[in-house]
Protein backbone atom coordinates (compact mmCIF):
# COMPACT_ATOMS: atom_id res chain seq x y z
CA UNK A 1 0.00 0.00 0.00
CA UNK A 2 3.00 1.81 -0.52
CA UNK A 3 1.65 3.94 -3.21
CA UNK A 4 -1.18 5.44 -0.55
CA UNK A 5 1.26 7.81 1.29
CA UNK A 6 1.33 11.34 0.85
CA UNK A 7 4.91 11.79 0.62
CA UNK A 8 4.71 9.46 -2.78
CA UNK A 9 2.95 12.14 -5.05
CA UNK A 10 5.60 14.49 -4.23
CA UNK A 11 8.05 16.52 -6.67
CA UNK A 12 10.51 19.03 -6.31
CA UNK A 13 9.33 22.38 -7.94
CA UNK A 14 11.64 26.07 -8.48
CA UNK A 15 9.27 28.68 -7.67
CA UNK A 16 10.10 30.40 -10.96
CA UNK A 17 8.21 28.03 -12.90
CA UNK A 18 4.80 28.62 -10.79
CA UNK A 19 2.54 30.86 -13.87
CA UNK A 20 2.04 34.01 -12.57
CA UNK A 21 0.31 35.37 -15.34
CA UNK A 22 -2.07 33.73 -18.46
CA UNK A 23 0.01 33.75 -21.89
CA UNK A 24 -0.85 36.75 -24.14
CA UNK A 25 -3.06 33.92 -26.25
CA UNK A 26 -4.59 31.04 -24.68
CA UNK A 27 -3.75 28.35 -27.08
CA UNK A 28 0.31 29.15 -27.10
CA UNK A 29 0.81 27.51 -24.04
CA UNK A 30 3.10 24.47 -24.25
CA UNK A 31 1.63 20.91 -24.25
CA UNK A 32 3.36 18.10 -23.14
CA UNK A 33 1.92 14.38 -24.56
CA UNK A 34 2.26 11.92 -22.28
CA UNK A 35 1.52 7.73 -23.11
CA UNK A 36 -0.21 6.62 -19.97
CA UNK A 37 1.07 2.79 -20.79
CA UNK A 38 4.48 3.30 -21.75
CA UNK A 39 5.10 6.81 -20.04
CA UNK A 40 6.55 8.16 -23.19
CA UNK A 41 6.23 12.12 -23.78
CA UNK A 42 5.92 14.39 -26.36
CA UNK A 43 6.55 18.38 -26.35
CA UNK A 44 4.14 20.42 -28.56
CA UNK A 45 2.22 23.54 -27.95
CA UNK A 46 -1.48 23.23 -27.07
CA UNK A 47 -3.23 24.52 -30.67
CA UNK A 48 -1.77 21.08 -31.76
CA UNK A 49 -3.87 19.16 -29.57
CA UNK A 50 -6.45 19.01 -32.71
CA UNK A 51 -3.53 16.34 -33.96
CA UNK A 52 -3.73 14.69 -30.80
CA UNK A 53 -7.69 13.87 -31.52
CA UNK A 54 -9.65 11.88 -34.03
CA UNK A 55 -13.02 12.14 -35.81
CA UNK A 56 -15.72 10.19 -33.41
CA UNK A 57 -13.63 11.31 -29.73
CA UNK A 58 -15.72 13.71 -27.37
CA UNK A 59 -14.14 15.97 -25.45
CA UNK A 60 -15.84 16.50 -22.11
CA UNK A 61 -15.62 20.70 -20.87
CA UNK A 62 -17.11 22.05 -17.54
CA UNK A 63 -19.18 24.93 -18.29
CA UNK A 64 -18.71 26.69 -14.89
CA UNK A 65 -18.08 30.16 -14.73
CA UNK A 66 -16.00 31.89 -11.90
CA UNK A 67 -17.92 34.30 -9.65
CA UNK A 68 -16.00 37.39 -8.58
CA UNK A 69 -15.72 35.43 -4.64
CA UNK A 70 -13.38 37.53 -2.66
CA UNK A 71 -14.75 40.40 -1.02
CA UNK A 72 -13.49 43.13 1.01
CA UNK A 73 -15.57 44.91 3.62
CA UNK A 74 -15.30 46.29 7.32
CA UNK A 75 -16.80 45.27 10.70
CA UNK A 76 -19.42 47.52 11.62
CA UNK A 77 -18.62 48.27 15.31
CA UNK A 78 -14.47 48.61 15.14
CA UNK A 79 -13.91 49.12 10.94
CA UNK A 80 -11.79 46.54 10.95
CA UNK A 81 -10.78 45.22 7.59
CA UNK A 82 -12.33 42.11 6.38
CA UNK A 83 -11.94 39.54 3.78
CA UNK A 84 -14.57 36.87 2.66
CA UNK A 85 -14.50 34.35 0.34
CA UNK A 86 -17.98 33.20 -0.70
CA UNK A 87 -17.96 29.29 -1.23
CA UNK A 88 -21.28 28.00 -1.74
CA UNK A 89 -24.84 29.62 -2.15
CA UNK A 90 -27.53 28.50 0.15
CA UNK A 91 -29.92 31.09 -0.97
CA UNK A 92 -30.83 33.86 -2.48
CA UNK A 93 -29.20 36.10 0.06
CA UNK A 94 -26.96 33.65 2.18
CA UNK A 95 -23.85 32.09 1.39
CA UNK A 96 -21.34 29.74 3.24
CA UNK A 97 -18.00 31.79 3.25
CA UNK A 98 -14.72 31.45 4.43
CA UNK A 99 -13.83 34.56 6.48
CA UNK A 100 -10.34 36.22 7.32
CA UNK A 101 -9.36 37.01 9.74
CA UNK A 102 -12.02 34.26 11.57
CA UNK A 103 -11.37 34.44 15.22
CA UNK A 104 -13.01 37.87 15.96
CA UNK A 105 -16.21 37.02 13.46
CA UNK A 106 -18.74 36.26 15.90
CA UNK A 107 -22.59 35.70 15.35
CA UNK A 108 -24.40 38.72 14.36
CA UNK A 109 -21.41 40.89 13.71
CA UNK A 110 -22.47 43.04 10.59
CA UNK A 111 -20.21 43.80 7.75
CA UNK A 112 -20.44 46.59 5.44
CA UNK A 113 -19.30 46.79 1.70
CA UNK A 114 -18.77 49.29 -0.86
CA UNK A 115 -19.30 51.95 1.62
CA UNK A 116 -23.12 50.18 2.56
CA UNK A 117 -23.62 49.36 -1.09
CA UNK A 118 -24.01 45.54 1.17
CA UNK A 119 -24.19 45.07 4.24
CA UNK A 120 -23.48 40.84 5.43
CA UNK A 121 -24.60 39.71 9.06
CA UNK A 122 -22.91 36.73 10.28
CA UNK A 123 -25.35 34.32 11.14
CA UNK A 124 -23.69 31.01 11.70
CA UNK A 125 -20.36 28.67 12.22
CA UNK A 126 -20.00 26.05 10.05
CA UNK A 127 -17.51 22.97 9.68
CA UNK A 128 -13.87 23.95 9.58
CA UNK A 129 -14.48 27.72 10.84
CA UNK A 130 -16.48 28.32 7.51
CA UNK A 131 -19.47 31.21 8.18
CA UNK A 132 -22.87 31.35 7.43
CA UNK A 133 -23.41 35.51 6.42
CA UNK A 134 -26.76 36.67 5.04
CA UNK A 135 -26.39 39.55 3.11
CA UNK A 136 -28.68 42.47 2.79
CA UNK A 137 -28.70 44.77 -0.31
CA UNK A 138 -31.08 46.36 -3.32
CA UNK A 139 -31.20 45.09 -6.67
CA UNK A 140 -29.39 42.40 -8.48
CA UNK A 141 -26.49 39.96 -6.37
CA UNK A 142 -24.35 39.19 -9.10
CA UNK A 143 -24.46 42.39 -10.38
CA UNK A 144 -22.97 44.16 -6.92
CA UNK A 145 -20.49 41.61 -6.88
CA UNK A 146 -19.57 42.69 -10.22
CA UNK A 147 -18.55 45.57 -8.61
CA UNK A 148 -17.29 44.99 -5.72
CA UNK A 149 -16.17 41.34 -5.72
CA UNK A 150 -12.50 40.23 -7.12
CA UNK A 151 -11.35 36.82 -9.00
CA UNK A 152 -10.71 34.38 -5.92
CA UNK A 153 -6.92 33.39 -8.05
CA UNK A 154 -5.21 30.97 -5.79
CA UNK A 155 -2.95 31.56 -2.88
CA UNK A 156 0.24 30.44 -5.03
CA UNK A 157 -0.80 33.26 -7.74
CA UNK A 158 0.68 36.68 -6.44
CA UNK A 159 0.07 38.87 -9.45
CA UNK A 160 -2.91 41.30 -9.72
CA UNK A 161 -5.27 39.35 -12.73
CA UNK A 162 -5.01 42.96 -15.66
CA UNK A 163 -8.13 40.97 -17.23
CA UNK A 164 -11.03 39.10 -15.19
CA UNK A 165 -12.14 37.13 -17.78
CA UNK A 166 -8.85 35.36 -17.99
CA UNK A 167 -9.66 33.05 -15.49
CA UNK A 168 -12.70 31.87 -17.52
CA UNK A 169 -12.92 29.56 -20.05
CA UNK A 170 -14.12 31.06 -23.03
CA UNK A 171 -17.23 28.52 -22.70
CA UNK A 172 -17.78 29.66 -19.58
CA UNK A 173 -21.85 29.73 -18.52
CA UNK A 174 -23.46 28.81 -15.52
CA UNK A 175 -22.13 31.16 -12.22
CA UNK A 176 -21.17 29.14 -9.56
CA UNK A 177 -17.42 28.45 -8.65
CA UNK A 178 -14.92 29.74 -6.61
CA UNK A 179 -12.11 28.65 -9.07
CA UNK A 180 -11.69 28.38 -12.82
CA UNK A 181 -11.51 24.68 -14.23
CA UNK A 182 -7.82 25.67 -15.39
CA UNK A 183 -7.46 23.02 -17.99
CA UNK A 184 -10.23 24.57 -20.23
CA UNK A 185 -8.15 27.93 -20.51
CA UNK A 186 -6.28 26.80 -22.99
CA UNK A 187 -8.75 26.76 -25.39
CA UNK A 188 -9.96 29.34 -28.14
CA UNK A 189 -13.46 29.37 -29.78
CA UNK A 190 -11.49 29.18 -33.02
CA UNK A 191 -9.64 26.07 -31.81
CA UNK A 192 -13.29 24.84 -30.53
CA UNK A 193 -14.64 25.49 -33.95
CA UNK A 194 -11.83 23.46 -35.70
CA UNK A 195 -11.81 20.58 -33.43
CA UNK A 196 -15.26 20.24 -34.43
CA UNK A 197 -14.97 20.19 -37.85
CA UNK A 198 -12.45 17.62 -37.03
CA UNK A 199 -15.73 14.96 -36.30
CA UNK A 200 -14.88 15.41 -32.38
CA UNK A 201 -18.28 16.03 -30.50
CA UNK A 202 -18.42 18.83 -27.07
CA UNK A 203 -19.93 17.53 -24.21
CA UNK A 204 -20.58 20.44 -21.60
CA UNK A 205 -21.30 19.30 -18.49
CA UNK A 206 -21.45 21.49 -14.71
CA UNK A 207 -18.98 21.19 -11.81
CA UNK A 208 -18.44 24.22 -9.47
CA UNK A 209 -15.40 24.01 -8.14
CA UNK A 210 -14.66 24.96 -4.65
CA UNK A 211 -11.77 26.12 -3.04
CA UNK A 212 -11.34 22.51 -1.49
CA UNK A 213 -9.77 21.97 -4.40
CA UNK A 214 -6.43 23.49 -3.04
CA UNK A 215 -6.70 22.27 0.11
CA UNK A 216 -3.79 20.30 1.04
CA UNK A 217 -4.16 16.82 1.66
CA UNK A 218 -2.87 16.79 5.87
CA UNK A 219 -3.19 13.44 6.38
CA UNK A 220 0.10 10.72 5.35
CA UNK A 221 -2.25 8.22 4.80
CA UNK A 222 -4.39 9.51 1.90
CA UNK A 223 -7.21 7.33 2.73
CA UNK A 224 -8.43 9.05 5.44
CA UNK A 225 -8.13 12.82 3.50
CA UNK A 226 -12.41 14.30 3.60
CA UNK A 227 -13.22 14.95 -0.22
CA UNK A 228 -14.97 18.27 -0.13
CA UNK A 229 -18.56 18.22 -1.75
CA UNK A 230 -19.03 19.77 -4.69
CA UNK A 231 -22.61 20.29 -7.04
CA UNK A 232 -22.82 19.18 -10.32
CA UNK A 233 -25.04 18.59 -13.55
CA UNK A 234 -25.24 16.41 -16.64
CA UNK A 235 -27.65 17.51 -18.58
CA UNK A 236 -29.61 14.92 -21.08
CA UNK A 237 -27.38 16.30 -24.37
CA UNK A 238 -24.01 15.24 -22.73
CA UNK A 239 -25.34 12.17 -21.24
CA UNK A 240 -26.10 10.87 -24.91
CA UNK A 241 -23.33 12.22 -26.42
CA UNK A 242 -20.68 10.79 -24.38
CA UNK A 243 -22.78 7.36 -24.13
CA UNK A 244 -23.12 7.52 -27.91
CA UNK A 245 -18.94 8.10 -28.36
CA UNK A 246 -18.41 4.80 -26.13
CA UNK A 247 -20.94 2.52 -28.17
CA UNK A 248 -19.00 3.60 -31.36
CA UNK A 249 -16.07 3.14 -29.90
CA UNK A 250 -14.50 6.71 -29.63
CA UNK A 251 -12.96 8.15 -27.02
CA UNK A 252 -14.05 10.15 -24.41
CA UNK A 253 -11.56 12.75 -22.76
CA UNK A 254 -12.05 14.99 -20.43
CA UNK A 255 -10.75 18.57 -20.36
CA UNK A 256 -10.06 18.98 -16.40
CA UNK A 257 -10.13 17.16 -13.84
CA UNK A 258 -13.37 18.25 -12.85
CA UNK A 259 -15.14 16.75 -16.04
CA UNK A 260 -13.52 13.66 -14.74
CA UNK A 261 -14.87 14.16 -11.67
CA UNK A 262 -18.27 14.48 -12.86
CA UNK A 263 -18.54 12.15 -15.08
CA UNK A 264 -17.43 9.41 -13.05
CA UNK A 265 -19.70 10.44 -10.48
CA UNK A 266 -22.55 10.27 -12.95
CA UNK A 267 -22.10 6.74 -14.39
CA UNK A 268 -23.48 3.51 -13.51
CA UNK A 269 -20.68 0.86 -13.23
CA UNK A 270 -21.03 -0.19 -16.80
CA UNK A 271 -19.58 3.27 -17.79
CA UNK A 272 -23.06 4.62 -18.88
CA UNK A 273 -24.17 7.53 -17.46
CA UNK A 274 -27.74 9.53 -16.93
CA UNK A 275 -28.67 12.86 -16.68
CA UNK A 276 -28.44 13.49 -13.04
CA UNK A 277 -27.53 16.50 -10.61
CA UNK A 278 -25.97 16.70 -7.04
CA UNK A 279 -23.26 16.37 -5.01
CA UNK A 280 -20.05 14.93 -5.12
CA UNK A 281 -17.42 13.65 -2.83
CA UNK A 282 -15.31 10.98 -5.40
CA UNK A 283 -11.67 10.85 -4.42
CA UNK A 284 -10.08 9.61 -7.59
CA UNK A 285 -6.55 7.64 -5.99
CA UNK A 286 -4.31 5.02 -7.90
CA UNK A 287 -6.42 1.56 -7.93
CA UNK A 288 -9.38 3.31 -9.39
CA UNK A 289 -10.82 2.25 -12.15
CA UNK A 290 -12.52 4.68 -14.04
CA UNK A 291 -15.80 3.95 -16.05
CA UNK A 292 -15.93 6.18 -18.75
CA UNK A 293 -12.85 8.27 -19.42
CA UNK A 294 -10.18 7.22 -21.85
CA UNK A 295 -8.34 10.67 -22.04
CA UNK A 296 -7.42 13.79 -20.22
CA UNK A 297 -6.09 17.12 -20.51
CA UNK A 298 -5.23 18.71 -17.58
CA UNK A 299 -2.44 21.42 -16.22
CA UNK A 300 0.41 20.61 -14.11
CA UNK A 301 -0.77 20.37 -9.97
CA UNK A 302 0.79 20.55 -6.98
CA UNK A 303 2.95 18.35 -5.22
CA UNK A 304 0.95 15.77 -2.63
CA UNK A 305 -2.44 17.17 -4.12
CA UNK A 306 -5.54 15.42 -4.55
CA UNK A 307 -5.24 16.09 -8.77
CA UNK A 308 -2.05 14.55 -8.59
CA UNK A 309 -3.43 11.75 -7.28
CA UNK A 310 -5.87 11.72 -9.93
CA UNK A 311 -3.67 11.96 -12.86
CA UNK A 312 -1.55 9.04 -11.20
CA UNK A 313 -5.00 6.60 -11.07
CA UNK A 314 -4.51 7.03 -15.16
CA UNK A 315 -1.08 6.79 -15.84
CA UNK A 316 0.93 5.38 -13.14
CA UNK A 317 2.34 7.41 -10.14
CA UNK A 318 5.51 6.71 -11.58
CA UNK A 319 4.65 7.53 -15.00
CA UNK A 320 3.19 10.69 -13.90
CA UNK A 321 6.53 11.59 -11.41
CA UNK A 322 8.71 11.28 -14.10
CA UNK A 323 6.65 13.57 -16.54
CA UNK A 324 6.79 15.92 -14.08
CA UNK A 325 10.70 15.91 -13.88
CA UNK A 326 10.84 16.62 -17.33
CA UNK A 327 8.39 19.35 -17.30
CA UNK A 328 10.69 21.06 -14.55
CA UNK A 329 14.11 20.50 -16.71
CA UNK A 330 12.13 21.67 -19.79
CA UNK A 331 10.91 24.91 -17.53
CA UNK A 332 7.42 24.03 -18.47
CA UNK A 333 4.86 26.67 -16.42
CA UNK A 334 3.13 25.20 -13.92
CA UNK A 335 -0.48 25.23 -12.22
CA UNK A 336 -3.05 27.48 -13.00
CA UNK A 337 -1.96 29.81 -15.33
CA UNK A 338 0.48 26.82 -16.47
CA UNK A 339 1.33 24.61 -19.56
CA UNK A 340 -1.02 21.70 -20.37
CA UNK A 341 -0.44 17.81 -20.20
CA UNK A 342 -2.93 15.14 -22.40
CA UNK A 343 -2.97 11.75 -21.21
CA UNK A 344 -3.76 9.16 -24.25
């Protein structure tokens, strides 16, 4: 059970080669091939991932879009500054968020934004510190965030984002997520367009990420690491296209790791899958097998993550280690804003 420790999945990374910033155009980024049976590679960049696909695949692509989730605002009572991070809608006017700082944010503290544009009341503690806030305010919620809320980037990014919609894919739809399924920034509508000409079908399909998606695994046993929950939708279209592509004998390959997710969740164990919506907890770790994917593209992760973990269940932890080494000698960019990797 070697293979189930923490300390396994890790690599040695230079700072320098975490993105800071999204290439000038999306599709330039570099695109490393890698053979999940023989753990051969291939350099290319990513516009020549059309090559890498044939007439009668599907490509799988979360439709999320990214809701401007970090907020600024100040306690009522002392003006403090205060920083939330809204994670998951329970209603129309109250979210669970994660707060900062959290000690001093006590029940029924009130927090004002935009100068009283909002005002949030703190109405509950969750699991793992997380807060309950209603918020009060007149007119339209997603257009005051608009306003006043910022891209949630991740902690490793340190760079101010010039361009918001830069952490969207350009296929972006349904609000809902607290980060951007990075994977699907690579793509252009015109490379879209041509990839479909190509006889590949587009499956779009719903997962909205949450920030557990960068939280670190803590436990050295990665059995007992708590898979946050997170809501998704496969709507009637994608469930026939994808079941269509595996009765013909195409492939299906998921762009991101949370189309994976997603559609693993949603199928049966003979690989097909119905329309269905909820929640999902699936921990995808070496021994899996998976039901329905063939494929992946994905970005580089980091070291002793849960993606990384992932990616290893398809090609072999050590398949996937030494990949990584090579995209670290070759100064590939890494993580979000990062170079891509497909898995055939």
């Amino acid at each position: 059970m070697a293979e189930l420790l923490k300390k396994d999945y890790y690599y040695d990374l230079p700072e320098e080669l975490i993105a800071q910033d999204p290439l000038e155009r999306r599709s330039d980024s570099r695109l490393m091939v890698l053979d999940k049976l023989t753990g051969e590679t291939e350099h290319h960049v990513f516009y020549e991932i059309i090559d890498c696909l044939n007439a009668g695949d599907c490509l799988v692509l979360n439709n999320t879009k990214v809701i401007p989730a970090r907020l600024y605002g100040v306690r009522a009572e002392t003006g403090a500054v205060i920083e939330i991070l809204l994670l998951k809608r329970i209603s129309d006017t109250d979210w669970e968020c994660l707060v900062k700082p959290g000690k001093k944010a006590r029940t029924g503290q009130v927090i004002s934004f935009g100068d009283g544009v909002m005002t949030g009341t703190i109405k509950d503690v969750v699991e793992e510190g997380n807060r309950i806030i209603h918020f009060d305010f007149n007119g339209i919620f997603e257009e005051i965030l608009d306003k006043l809320g910022e891209m949630p980037l991740p902690p490793y990014i340190t760079h101010k984002l010039k361009d918001k919609d830069r952490y969207q894919t350009v296929y972006a739809k349904y609000e809902g997520s607290a980060a951007a399924p990075t994977a699907g920034l690579h793509f252009t509508k015109e490379l879209l367009s041509k990839i479909e000409e190509k006889g590949v079908k587009l499956a779009f399909v719903t997962l909205h990420v949450g920030l557990g998606t960068f939280r670190p695994v803590k436990e050295e046993n990665i059995l007992e690491h708590h898979m946050h929950s997170e809501y998704y939708v496969v709507s009637k279209e994608a469930a026939d296209i994808i079941n269509e592509t595996k009765e013909r004998g195409g492939r299906v390959i998921c762009v991101g790791t949370t189309s994976c997710r997603t559609i693993e969740s949603a199928a049966d164990e003979s690989g097909h899958i119905e329309p269905r919506s909820g929640n999902t907890e699936i921990f995808i770790y070496p021994g899996y097998k998976f039901k329905v994917l063939d494929a992946l593209i994905t970005n580089f992760h980091l070291p002793e993550s849960t993606l990384i973990m992932l990616v290893s269940a398809l090609a072999g932890r050590e398949h996937v280690l030494n990949a990584y080494q090579e995209a670290v000698k070759e100064r590939y960019r890494f993580f979000s804003f990062g170079d891509a990797m497909f898995i055939r």
